[in-house]
PDB file of N, CA and C in Angstrom:
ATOM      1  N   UNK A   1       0.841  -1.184   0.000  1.00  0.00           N
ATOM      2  CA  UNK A   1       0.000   0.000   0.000  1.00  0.00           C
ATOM      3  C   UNK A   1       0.889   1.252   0.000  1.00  0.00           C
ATOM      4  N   UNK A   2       0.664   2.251  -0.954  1.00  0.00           N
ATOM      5  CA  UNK A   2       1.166   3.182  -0.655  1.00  0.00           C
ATOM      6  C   UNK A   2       0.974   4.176   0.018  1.00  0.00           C
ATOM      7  N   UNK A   3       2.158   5.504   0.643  1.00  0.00           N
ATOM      8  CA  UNK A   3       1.750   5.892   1.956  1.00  0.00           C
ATOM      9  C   UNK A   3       0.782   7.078   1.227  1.00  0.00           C
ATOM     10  N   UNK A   4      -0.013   7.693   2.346  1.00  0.00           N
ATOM     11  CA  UNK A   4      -0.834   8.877   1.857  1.00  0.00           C
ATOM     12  C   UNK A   4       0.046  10.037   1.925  1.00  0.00           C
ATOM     13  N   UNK A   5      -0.560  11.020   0.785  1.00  0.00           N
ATOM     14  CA  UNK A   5      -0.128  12.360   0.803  1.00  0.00           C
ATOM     15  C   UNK A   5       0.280  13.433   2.027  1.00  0.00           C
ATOM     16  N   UNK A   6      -0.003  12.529   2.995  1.00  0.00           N
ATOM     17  CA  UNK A   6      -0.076  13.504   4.253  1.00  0.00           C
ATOM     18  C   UNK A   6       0.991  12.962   5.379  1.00  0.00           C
ATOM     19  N   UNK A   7       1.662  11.533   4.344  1.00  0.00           N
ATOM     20  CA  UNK A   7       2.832  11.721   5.067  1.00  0.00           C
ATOM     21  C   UNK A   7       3.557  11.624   4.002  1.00  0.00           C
ATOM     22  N   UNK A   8       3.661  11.621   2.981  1.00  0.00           N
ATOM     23  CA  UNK A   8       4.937  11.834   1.931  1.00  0.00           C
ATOM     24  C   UNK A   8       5.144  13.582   1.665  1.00  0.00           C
ATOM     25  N   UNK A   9       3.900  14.101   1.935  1.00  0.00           N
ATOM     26  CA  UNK A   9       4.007  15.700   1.738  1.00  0.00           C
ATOM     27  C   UNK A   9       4.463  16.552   2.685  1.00  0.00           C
ATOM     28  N   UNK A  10       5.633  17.007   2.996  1.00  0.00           N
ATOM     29  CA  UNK A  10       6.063  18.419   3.910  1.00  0.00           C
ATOM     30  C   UNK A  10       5.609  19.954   3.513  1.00  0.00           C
ATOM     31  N   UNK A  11       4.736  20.602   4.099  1.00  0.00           N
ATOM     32  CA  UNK A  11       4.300  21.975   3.454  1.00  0.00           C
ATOM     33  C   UNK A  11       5.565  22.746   3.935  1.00  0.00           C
ATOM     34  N   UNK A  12       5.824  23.602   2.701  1.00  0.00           N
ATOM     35  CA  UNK A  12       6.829  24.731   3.107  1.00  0.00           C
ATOM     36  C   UNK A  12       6.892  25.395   4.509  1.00  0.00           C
ATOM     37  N   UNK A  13       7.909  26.155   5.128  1.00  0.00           N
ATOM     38  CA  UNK A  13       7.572  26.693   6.374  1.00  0.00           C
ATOM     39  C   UNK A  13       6.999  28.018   6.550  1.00  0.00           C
ATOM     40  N   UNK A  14       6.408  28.886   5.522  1.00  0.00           N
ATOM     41  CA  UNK A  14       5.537  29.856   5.822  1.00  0.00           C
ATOM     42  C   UNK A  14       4.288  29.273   5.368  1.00  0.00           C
ATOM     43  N   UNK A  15       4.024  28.313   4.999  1.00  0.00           N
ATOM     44  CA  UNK A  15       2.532  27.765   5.454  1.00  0.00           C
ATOM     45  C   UNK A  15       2.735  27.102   6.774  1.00  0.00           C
ATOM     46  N   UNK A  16       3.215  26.434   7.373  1.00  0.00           N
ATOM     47  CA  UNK A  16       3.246  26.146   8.607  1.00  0.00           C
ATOM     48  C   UNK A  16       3.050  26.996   9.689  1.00  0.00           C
ATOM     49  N   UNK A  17       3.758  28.390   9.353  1.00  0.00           N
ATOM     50  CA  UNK A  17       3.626  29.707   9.936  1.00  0.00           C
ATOM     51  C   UNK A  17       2.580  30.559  10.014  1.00  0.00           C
ATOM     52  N   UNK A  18       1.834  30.184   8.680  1.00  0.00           N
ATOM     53  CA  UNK A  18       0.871  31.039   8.447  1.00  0.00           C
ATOM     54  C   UNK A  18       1.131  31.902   7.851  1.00  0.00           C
ATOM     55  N   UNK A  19       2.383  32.455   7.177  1.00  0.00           N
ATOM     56  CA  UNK A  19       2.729  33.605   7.169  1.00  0.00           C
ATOM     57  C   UNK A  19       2.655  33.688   5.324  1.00  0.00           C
ATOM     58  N   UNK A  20       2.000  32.566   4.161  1.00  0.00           N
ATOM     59  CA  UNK A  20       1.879  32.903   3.108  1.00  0.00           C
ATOM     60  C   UNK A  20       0.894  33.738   2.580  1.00  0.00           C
ATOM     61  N   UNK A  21       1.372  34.772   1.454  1.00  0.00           N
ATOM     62  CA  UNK A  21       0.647  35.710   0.896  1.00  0.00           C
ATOM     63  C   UNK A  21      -0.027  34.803  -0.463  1.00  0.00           C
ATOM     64  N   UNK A  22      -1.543  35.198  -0.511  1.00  0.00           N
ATOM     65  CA  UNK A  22      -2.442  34.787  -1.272  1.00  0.00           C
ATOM     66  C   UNK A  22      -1.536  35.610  -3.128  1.00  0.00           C
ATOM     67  N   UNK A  23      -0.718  37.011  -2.325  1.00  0.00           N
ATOM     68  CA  UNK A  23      -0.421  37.514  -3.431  1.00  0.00           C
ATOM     69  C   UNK A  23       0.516  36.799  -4.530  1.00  0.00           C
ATOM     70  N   UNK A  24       1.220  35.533  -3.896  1.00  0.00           N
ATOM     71  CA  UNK A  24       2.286  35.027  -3.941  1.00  0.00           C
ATOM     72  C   UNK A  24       1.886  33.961  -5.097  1.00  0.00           C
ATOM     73  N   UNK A  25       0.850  34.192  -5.275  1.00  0.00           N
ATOM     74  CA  UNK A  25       0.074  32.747  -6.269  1.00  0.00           C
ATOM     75  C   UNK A  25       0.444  33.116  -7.663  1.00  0.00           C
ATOM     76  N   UNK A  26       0.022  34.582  -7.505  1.00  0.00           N
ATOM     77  CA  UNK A  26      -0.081  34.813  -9.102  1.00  0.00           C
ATOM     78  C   UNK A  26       1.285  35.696  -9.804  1.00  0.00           C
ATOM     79  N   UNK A  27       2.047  35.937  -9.863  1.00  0.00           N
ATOM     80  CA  UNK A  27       3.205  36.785 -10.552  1.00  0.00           C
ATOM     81  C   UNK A  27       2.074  37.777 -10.953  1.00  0.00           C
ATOM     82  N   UNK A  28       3.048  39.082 -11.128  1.00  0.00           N
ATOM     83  CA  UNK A  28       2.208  40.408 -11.448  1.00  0.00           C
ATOM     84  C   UNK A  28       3.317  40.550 -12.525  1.00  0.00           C
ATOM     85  N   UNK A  29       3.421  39.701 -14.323  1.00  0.00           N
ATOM     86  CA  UNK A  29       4.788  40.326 -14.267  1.00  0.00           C
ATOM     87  C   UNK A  29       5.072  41.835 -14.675  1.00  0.00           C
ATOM     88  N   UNK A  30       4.274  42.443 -14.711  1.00  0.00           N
ATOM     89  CA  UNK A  30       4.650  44.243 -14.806  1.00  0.00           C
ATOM     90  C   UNK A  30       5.711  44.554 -13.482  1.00  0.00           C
ATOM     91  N   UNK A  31       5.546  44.123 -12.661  1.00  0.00           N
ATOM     92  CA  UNK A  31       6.283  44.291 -10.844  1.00  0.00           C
ATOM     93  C   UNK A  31       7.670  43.438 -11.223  1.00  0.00           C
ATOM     94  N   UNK A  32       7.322  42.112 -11.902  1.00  0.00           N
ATOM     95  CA  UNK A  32       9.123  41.074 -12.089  1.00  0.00           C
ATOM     96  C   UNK A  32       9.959  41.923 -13.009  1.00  0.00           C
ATOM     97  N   UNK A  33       9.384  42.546 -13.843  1.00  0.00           N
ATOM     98  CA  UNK A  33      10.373  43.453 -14.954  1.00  0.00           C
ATOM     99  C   UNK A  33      10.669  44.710 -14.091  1.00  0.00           C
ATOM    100  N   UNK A  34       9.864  45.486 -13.315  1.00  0.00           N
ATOM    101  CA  UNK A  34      10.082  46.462 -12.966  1.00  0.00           C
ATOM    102  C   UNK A  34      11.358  46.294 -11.783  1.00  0.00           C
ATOM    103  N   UNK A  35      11.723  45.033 -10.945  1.00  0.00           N
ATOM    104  CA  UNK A  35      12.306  44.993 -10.218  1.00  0.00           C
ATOM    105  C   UNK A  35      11.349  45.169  -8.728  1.00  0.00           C
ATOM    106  N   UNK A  36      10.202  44.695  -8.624  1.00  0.00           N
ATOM    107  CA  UNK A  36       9.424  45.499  -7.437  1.00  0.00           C
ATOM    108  C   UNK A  36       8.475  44.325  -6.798  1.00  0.00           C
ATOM    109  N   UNK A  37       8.522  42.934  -7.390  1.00  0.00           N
ATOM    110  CA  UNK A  37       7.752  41.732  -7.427  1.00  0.00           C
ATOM    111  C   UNK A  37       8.468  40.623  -6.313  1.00  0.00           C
ATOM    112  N   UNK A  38       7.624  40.477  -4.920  1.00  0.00           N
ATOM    113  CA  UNK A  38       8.167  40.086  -4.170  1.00  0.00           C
ATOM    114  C   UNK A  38       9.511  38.960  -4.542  1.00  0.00           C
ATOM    115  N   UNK A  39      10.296  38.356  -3.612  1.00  0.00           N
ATOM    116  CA  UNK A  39      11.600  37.996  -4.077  1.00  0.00           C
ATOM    117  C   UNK A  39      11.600  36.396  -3.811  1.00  0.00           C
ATOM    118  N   UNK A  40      10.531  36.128  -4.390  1.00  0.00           N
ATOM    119  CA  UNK A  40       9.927  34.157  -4.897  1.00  0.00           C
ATOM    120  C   UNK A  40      10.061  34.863  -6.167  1.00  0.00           C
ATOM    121  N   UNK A  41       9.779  35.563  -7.028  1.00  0.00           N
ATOM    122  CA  UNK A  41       9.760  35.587  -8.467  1.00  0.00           C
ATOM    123  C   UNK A  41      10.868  36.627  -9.151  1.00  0.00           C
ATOM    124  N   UNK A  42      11.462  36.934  -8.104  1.00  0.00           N
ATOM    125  CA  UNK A  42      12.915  37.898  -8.481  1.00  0.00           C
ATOM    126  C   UNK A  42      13.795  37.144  -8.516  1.00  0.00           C
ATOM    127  N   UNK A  43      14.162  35.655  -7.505  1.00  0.00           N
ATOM    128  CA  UNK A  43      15.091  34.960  -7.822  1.00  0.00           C
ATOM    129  C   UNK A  43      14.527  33.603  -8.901  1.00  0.00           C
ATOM    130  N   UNK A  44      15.566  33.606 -10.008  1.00  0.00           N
ATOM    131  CA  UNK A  44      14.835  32.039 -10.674  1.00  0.00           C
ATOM    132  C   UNK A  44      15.441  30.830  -9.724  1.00  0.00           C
ATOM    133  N   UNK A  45      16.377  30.591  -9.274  1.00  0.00           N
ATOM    134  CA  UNK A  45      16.447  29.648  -8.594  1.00  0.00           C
ATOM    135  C   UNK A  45      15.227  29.346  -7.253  1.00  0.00           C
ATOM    136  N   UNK A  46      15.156  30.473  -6.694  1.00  0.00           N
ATOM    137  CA  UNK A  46      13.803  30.058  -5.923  1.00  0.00           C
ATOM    138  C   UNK A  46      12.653  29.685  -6.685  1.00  0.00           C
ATOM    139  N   UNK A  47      12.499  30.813  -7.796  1.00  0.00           N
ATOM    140  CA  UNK A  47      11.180  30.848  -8.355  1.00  0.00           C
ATOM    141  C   UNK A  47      10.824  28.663  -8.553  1.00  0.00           C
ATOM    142  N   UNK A  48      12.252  28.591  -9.283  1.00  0.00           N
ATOM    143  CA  UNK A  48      11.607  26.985  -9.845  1.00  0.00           C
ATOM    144  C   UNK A  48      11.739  26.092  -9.235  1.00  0.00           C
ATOM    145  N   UNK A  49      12.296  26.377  -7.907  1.00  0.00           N
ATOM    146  CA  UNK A  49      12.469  25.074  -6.701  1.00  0.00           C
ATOM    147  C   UNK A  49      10.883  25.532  -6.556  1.00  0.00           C
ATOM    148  N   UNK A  50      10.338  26.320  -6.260  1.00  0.00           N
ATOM    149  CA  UNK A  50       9.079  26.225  -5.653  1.00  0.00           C
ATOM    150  C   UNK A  50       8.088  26.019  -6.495  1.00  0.00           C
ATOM    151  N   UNK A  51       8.137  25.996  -7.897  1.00  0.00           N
ATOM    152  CA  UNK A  51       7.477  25.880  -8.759  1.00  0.00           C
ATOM    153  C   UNK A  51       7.092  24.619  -9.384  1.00  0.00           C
ATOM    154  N   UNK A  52       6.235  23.798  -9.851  1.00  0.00           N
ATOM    155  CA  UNK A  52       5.704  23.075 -10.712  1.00  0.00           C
ATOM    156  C   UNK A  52       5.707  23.407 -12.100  1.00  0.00           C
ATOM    157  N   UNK A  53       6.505  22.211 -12.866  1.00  0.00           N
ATOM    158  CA  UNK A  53       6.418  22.848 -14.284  1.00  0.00           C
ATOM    159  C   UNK A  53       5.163  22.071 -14.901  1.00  0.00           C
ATOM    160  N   UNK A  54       4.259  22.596 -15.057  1.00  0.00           N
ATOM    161  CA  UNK A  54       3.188  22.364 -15.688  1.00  0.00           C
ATOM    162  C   UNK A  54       3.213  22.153 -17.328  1.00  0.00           C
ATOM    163  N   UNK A  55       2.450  21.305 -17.789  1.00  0.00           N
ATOM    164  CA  UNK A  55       2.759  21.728 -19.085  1.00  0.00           C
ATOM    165  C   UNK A  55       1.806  22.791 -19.353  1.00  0.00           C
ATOM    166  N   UNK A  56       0.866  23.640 -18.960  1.00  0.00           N
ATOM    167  CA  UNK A  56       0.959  25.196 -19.230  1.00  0.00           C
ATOM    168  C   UNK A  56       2.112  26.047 -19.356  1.00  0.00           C
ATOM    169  N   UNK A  57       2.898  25.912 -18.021  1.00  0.00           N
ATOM    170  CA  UNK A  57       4.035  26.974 -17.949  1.00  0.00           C
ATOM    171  C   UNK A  57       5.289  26.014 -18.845  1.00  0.00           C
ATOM    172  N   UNK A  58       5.009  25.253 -19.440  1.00  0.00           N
ATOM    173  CA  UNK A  58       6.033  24.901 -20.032  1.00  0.00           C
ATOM    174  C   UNK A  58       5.486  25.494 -21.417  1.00  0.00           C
ATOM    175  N   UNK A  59       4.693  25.324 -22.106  1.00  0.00           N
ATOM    176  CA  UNK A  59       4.369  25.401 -23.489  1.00  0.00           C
ATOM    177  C   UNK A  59       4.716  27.847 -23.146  1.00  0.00           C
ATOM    178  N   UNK A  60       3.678  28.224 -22.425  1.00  0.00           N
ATOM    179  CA  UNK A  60       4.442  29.578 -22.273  1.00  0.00           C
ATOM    180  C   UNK A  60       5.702  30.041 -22.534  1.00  0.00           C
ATOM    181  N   UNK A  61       6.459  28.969 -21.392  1.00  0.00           N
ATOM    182  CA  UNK A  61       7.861  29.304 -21.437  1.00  0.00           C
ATOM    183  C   UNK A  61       8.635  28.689 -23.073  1.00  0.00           C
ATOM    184  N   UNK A  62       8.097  27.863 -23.424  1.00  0.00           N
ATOM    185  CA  UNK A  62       8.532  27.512 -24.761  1.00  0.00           C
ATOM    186  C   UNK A  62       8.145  28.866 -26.520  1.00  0.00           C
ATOM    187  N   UNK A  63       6.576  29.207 -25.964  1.00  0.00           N
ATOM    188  CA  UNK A  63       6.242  30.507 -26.667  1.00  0.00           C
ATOM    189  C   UNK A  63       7.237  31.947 -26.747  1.00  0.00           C
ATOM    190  N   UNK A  64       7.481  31.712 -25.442  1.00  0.00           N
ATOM    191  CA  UNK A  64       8.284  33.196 -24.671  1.00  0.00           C
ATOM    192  C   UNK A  64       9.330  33.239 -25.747  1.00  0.00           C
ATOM    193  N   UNK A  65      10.047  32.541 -25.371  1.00  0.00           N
ATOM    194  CA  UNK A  65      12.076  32.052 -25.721  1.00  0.00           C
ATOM    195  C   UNK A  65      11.760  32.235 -27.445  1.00  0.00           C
ATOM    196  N   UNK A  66      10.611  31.069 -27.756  1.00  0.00           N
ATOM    197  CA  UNK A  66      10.716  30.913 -29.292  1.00  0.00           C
ATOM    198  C   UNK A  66      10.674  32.487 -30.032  1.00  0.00           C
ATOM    199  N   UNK A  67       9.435  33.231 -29.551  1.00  0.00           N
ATOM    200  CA  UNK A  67       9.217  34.221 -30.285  1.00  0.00           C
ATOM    201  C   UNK A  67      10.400  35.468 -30.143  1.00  0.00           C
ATOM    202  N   UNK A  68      11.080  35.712 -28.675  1.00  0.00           N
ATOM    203  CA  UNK A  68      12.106  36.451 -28.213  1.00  0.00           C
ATOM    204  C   UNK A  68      13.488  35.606 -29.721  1.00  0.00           C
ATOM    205  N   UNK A  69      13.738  34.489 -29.991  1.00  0.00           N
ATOM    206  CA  UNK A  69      14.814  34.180 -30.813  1.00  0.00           C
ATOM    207  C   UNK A  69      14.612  34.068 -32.321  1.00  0.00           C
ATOM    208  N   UNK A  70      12.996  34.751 -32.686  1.00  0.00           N
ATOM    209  CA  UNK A  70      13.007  34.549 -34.094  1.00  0.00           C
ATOM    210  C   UNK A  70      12.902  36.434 -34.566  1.00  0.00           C
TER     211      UNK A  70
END
């Protein structure tokens, strides 16, 4: 049997805290370009440890790059 989600899963420690912002869900990116977008989406190394690559944000991120190199 495999174990349940509720012991293979550790929640980060500002949910444990309480201390996560609802704002934190969505990127504003007008604020990531401006330099002003809290600092989960200012660093990429944080950004993608904490992130799920979806294949939404993958096909995006594949749109982004393609159209920026043609």
């Amino acid at each position: 049997m495999l174990p349940t989600v509720f012991k293979t899963c550790v929640p980060r420690e500002e949910i444990l805290a309480g201390e996560l912002s609802l704002d934190s869900f969505a990127a504003k990116l007008r604020l990531v370009v401006q330099g002003k977008a809290p600092w989960v989406y200012q660093d990429p190394t944080t950004f993608f440890a904490n992130t799920f690559a979806t294949y939404g944000l993958k096909t995006l991120i594949a749109e982004v790059f393609g159209r920026l190199v043609s």
